[in-house]
C-alpha atoms as a PDB file:
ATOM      1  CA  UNK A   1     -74.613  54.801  51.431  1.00  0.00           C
ATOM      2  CA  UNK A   2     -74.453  57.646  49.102  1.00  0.00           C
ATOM      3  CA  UNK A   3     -77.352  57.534  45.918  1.00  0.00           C
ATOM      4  CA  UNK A   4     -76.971  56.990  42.333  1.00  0.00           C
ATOM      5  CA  UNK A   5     -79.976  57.557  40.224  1.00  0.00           C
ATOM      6  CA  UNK A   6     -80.088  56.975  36.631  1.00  0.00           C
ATOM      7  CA  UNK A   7     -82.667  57.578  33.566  1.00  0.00           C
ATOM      8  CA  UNK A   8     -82.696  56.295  30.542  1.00  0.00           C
ATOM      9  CA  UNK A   9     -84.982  58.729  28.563  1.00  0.00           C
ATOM     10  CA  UNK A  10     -85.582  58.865  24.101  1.00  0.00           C
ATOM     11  CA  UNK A  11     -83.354  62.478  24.572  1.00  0.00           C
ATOM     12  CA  UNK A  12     -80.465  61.005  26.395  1.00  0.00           C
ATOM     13  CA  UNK A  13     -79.337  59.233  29.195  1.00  0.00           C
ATOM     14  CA  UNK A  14     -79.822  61.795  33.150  1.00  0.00           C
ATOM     15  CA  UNK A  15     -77.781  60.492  36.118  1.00  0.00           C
ATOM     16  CA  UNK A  16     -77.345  62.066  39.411  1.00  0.00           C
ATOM     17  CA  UNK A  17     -75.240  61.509  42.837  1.00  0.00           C
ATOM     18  CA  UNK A  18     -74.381  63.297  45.893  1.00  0.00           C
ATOM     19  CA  UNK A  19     -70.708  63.668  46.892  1.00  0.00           C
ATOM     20  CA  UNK A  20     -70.492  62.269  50.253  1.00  0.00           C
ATOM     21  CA  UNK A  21     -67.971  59.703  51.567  1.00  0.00           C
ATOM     22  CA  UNK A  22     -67.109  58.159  55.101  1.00  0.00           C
ATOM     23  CA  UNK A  23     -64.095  56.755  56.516  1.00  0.00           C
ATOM     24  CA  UNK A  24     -63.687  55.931  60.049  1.00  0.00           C
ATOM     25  CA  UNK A  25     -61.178  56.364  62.625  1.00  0.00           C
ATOM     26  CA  UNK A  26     -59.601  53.592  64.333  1.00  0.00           C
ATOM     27  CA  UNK A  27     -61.963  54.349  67.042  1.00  0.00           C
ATOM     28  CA  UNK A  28     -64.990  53.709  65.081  1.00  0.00           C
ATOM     29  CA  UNK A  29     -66.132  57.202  64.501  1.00  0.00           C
ATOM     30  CA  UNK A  30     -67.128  58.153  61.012  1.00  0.00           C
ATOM     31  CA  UNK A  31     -65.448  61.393  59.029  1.00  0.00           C
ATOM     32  CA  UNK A  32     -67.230  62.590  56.045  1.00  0.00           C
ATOM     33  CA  UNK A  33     -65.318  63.569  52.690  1.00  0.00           C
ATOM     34  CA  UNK A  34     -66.326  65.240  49.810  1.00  0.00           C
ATOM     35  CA  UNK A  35     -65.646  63.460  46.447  1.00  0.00           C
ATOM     36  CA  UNK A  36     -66.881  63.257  42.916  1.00  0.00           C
ATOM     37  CA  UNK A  37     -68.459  60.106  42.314  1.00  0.00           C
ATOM     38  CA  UNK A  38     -68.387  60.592  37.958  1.00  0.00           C
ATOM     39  CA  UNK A  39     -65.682  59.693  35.727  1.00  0.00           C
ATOM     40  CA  UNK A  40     -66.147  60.963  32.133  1.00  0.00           C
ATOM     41  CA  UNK A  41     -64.769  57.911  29.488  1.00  0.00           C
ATOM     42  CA  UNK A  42     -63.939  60.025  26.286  1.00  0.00           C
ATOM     43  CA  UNK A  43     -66.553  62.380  25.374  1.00  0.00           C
ATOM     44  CA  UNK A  44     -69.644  59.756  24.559  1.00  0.00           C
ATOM     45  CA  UNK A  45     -69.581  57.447  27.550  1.00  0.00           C
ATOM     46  CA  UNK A  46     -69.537  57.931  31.800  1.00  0.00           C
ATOM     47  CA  UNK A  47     -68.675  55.726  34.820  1.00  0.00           C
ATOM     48  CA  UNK A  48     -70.051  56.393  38.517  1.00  0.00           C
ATOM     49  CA  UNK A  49     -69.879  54.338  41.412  1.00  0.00           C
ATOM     50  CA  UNK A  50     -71.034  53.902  45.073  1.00  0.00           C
ATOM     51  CA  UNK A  51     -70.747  52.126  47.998  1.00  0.00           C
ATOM     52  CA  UNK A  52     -67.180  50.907  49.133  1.00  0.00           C
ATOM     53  CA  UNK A  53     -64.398  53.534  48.731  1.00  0.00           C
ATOM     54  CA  UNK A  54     -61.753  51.556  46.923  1.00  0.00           C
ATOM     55  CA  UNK A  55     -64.310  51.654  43.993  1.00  0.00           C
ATOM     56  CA  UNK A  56     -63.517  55.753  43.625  1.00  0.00           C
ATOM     57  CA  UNK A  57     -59.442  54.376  43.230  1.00  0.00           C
ATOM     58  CA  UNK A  58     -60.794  51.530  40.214  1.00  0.00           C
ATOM     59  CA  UNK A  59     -62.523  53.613  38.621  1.00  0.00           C
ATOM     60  CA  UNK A  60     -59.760  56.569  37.986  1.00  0.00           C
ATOM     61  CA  UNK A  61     -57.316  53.357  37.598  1.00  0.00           C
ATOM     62  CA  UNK A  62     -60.126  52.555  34.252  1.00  0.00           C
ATOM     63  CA  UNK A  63     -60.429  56.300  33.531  1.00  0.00           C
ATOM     64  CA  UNK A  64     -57.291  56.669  32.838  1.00  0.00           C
ATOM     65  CA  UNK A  65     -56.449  52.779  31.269  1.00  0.00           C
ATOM     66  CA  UNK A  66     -59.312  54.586  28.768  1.00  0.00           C
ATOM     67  CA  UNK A  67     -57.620  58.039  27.677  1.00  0.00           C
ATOM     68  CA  UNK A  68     -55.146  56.037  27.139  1.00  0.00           C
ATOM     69  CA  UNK A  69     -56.730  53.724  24.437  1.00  0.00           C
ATOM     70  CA  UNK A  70     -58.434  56.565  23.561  1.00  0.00           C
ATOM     71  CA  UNK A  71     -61.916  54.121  22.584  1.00  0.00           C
ATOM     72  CA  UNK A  72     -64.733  56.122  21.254  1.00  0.00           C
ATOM     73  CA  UNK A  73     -67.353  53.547  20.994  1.00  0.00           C
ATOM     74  CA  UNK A  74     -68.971  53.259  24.434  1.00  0.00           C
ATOM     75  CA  UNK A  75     -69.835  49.173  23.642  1.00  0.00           C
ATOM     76  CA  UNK A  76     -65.864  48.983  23.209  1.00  0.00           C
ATOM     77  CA  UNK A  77     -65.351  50.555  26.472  1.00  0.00           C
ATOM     78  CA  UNK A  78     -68.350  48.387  28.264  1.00  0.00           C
ATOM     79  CA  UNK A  79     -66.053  45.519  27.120  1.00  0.00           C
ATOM     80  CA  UNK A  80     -63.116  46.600  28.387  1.00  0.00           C
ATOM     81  CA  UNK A  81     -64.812  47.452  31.885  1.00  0.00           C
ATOM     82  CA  UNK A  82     -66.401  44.054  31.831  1.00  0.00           C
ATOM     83  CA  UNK A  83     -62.929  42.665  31.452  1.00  0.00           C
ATOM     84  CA  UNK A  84     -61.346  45.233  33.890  1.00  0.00           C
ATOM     85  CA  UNK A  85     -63.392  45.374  37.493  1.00  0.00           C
ATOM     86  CA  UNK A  86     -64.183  42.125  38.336  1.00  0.00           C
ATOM     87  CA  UNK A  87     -60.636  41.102  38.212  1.00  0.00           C
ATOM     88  CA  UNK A  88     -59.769  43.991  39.675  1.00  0.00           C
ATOM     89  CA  UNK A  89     -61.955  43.591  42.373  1.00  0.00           C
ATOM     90  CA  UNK A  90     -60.644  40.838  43.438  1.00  0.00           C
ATOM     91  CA  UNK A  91     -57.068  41.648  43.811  1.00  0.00           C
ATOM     92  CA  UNK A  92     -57.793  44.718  45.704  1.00  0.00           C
ATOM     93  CA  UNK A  93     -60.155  42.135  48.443  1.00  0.00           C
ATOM     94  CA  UNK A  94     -56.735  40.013  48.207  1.00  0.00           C
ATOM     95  CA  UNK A  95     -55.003  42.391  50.213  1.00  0.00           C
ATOM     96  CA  UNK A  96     -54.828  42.023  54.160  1.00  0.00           C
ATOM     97  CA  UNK A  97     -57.243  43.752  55.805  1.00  0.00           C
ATOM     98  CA  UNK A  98     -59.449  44.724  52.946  1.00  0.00           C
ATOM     99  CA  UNK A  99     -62.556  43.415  54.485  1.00  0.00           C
ATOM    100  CA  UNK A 100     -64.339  45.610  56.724  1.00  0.00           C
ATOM    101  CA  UNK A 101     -66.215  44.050  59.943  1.00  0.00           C
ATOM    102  CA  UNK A 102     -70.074  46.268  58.461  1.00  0.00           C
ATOM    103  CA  UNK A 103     -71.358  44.316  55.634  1.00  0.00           C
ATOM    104  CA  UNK A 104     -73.001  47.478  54.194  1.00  0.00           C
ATOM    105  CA  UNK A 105     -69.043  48.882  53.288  1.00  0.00           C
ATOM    106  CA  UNK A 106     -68.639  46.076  51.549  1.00  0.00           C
ATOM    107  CA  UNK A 107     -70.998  46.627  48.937  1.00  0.00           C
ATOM    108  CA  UNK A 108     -69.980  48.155  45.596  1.00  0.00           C
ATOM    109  CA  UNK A 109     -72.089  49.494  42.805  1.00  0.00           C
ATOM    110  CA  UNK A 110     -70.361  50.481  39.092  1.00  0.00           C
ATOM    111  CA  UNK A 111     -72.713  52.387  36.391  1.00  0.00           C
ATOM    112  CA  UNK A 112     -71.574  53.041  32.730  1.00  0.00           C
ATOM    113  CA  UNK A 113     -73.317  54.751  30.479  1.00  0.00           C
ATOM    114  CA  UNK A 114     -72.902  56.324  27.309  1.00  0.00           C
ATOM    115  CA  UNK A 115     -74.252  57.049  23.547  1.00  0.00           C
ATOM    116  CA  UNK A 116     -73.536  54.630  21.079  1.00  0.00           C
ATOM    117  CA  UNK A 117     -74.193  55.773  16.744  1.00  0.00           C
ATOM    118  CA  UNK A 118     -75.650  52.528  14.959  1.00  0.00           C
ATOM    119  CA  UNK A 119     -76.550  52.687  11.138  1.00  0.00           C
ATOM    120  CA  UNK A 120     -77.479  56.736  11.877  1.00  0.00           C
ATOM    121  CA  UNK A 121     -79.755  55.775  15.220  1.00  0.00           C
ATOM    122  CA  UNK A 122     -78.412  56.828  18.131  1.00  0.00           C
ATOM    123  CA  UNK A 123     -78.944  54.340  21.253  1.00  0.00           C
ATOM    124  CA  UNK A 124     -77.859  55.360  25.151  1.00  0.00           C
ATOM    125  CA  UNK A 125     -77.195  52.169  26.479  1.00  0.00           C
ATOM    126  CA  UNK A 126     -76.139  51.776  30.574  1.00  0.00           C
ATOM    127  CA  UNK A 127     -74.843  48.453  32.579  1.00  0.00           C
ATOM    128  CA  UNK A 128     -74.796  48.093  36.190  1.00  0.00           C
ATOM    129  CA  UNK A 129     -71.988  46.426  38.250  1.00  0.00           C
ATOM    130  CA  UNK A 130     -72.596  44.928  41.726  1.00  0.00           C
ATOM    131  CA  UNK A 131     -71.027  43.205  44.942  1.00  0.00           C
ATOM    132  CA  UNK A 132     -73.554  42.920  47.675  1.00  0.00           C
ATOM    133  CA  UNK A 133     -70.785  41.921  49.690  1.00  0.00           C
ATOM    134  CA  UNK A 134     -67.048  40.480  50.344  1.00  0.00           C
ATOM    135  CA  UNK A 135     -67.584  36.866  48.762  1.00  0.00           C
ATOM    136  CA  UNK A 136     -69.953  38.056  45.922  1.00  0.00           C
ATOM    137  CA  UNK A 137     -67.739  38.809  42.605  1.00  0.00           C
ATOM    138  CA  UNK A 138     -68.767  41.338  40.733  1.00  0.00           C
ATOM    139  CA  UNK A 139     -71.561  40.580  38.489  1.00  0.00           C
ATOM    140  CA  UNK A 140     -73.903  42.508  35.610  1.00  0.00           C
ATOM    141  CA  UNK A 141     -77.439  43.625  36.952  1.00  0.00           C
ATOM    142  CA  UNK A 142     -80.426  43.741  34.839  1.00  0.00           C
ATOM    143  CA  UNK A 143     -82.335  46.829  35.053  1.00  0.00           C
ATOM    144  CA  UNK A 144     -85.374  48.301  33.349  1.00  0.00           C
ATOM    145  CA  UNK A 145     -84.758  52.205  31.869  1.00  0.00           C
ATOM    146  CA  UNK A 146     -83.907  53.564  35.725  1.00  0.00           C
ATOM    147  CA  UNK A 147     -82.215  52.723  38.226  1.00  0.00           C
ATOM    148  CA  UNK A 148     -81.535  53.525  41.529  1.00  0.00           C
ATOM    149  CA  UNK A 149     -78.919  52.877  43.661  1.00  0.00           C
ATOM    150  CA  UNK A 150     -79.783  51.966  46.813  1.00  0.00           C
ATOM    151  CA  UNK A 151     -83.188  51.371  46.262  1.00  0.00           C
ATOM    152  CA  UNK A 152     -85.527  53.965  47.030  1.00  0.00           C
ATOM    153  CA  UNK A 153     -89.026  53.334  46.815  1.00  0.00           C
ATOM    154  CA  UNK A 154     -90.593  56.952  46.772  1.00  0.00           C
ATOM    155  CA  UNK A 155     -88.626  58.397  43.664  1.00  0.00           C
ATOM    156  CA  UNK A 156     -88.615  54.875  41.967  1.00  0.00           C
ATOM    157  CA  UNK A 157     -92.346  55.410  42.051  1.00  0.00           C
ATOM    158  CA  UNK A 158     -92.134  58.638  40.369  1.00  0.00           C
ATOM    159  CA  UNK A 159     -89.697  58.221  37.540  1.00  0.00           C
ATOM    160  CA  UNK A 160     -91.851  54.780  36.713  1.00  0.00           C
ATOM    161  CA  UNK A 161     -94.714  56.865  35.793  1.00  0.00           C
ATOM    162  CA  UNK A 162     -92.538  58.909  33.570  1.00  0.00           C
ATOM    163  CA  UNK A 163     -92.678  57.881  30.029  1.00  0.00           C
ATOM    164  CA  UNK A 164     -89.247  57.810  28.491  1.00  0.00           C
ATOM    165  CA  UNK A 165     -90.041  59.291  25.084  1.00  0.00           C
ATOM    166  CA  UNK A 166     -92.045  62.045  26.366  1.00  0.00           C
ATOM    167  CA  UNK A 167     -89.767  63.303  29.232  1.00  0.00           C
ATOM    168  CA  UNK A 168     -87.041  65.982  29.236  1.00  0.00           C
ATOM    169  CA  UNK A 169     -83.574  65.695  30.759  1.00  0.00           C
ATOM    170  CA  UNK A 170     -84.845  69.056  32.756  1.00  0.00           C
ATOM    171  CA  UNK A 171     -87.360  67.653  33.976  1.00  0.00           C
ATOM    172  CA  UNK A 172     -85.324  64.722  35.234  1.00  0.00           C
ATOM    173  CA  UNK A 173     -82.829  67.078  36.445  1.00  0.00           C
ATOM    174  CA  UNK A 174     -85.921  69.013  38.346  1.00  0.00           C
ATOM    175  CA  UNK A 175     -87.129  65.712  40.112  1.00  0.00           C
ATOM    176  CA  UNK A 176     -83.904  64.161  41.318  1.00  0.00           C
ATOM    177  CA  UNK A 177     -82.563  67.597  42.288  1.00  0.00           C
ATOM    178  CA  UNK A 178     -85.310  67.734  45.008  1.00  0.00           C
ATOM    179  CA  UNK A 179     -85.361  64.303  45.926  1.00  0.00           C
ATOM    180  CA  UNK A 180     -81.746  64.441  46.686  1.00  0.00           C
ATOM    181  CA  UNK A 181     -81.890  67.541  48.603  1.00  0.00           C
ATOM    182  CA  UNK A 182     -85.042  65.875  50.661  1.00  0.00           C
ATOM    183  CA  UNK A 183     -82.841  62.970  51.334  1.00  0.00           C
ATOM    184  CA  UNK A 184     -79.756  65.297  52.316  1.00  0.00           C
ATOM    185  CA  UNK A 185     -82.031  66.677  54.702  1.00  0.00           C
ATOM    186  CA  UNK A 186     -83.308  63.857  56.632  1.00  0.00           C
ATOM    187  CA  UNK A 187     -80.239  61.491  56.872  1.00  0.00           C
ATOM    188  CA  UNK A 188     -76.410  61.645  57.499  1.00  0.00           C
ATOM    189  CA  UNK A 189     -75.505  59.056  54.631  1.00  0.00           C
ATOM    190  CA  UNK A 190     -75.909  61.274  51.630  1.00  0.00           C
ATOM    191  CA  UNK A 191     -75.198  65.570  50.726  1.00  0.00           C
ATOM    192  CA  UNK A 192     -74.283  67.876  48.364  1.00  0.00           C
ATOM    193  CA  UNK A 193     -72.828  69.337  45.971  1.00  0.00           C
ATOM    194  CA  UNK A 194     -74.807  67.002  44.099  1.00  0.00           C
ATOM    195  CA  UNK A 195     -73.645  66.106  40.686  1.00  0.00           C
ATOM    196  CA  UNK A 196     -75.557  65.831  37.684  1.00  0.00           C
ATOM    197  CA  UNK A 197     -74.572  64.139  34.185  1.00  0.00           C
ATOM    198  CA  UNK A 198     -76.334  64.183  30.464  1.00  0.00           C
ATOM    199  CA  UNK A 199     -75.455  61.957  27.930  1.00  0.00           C
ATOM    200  CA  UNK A 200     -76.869  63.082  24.622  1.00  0.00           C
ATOM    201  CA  UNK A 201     -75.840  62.995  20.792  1.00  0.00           C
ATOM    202  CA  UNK A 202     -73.545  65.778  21.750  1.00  0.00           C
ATOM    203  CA  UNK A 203     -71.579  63.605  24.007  1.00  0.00           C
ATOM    204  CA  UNK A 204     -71.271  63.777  28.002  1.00  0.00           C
ATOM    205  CA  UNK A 205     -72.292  67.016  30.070  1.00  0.00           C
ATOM    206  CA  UNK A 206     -71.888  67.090  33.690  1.00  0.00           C
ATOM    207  CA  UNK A 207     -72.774  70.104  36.252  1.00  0.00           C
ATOM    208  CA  UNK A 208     -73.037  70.455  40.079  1.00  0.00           C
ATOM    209  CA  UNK A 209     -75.195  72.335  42.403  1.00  0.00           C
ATOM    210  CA  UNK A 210     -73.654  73.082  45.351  1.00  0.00           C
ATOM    211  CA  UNK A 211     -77.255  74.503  47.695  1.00  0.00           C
ATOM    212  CA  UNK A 212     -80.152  72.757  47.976  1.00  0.00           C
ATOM    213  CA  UNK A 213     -82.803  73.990  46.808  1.00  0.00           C
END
């Protein structure tokens, strides 16, 4: 499965993902794609997703149900998602043949994040979507300020002794840029370009780095 990881710092809100996706032939043999895993909502708020593909098809399906609406507070548009996937999610697993046999495709991960303006404080608030699998409906997660998606151990260790009014979206940028690269090294399931997203007061930035370094 490919990697979401996202921070929740004072400055802003950091997220990062790879780009990989797999099909596979009728045969059983996998073929990897490139795709971009980030959907901008409007210029304050953001929506990612891993795991199975027919969440990359739901989530331009919102993307554009939202420039259409044209919502600029990001609470707004976490209540319209709320309402949106997990209906959604279930008519797509209506249709025949939606199911895959590997219980690991099955699983489907949704992150939105944005910045929200409340009597002149700003707040960065992010909710996590989930389906472990074909018969689970989609359901909220709680999380602390991070997340990571799958878990990883190693760079969960290191962003929990980060403290989230002291660190800089660089630095954030700095770590998960070489974790990702590590992990692009050593297994088949994620690789680059990675893409990296900021959510500050000045809305929703997003760049990509196409090398390791």
């Amino acid at each position: 499965m490919s990697q979401i990881i996202l921070y929740q710092a004072s400055a802003g809100i950091f997220l990062a993902t790879d780009s990989r996706a797999v099909q596979f032939t009728p045969g059983g043999e996998p073929v990897y794609l490139e795709v971009n895993k980030l959907f901008p909502l409007g210029r304050a708020a953001l929506l990612a997703t891993v795991g199975a593909g027919y969440g990359l098809a739901l989530c331009r399906d919102f993307a554009k149900r939202m420039q259409l609406m044209r919502l600029l507070d990001t609470e707004d548009i976490v209540e319209q998602a709320m309402a949106f996937f997990p209906a959604a999610v279930e008519r797509y697993r209506q249709k025949p043949a939606s199911s895959p046999q590997d219980r690991e495709l099955q699983r489907l991960y949704l992150v939105l994040a944005g910045h929200q303006r409340e009597s002149g404080k700003s707040r960065f608030p992010f909710v996590v979507l989930a389906s472990e699998h074909h018969a689970d409906p989609l359901h909220q997660l709680q999380t602390g300020h991070f997340v990571c998606i799958p878990r990883q151990i190693k760079i969960e260790y290191r962003l929990n002794q980060l403290a989230p009014d002291q660190v800089s979206l660089d630095e954030l940028e700095e770590l998960c840029a070489r974790y990702l690269a590590q992990m692009a090294r050593n297994t088949e399931d994620l690789a680059p370009p990675f893409h990296f997203a900021r959510i500050t007061v000045d809305g929703v930035a997003i760049c990509t780095a196409s090398e390791l370094p």
